[in-house]
Protein backbone atom coordinates (compact mmCIF):
# COMPACT_ATOMS: atom_id res chain seq x y z
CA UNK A 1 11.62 8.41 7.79
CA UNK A 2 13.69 4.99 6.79
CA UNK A 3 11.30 2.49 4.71
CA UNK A 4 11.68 0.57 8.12
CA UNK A 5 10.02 3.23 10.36
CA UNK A 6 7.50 3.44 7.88
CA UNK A 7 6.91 0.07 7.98
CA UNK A 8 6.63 -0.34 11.54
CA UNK A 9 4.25 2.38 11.98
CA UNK A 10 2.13 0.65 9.72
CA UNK A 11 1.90 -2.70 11.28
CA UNK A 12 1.87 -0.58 14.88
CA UNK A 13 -1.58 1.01 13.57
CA UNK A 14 -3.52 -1.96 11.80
CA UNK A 15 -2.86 -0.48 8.56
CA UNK A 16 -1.59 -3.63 6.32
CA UNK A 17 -4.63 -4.02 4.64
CA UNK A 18 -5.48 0.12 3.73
CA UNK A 19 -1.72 -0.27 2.77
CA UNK A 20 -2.53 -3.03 -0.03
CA UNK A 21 -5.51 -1.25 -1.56
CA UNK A 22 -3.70 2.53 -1.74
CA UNK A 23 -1.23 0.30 -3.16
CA UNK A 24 -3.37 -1.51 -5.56
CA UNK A 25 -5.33 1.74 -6.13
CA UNK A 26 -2.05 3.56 -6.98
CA UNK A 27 -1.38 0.66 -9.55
CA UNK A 28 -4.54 1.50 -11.54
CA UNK A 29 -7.02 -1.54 -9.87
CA UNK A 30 -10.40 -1.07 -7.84
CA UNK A 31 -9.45 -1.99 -4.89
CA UNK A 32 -13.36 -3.66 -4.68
CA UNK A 33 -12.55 -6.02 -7.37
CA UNK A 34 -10.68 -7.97 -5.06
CA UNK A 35 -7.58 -9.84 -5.95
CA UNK A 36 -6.97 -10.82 -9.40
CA UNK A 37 -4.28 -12.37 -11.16
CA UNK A 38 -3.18 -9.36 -12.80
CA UNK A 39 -3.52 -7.27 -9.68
CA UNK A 40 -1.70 -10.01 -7.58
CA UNK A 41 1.11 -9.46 -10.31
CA UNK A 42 1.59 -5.68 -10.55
CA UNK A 43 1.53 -6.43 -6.48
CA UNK A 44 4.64 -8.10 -6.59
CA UNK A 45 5.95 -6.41 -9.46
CA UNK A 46 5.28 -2.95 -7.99
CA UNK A 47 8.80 -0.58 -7.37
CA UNK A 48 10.27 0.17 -4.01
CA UNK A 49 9.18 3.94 -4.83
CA UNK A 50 5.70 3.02 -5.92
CA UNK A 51 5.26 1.12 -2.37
CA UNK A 52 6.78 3.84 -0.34
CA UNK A 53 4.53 6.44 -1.96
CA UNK A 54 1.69 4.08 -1.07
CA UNK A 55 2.47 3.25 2.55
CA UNK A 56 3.06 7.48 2.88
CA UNK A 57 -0.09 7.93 1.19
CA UNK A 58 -2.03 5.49 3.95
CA UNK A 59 -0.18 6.93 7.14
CA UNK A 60 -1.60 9.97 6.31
CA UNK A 61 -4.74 9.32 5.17
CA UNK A 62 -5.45 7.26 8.78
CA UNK A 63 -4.13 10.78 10.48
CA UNK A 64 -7.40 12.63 8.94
């Protein structure tokens, strides 16, 4: 599946937001913390491979 697809299938199901906090999760932050400036960082600094693993992570934790 192309980073596109993956994507897609996201935003098709609702699942920006369970994307971010997998992603910020994956990153080492409590996703209940909220945003902080150092989350907001490793956000944007976060690798195309950490994201993918992320997004995968939340498609298939929303097929359970």
């Amino acid at each position: 599946m192309t980073d596109d697809q993956i994507g897609d299938q996201l935003r098709d199901r609702g699942l920006e937001e369970e994307y971010i906090r997998e992603l910020l999760a994956s990153l080492g932050f409590n996703p209940a913390d909220g945003f902080t400036h150092d989350s907001i960082d490793a956000l944007d600094n976060a690798t195309m491979d950490q994201r993918r693993k992320a997004a995968l992570r939340t498609l298939e934790l929303a097929a359970e």
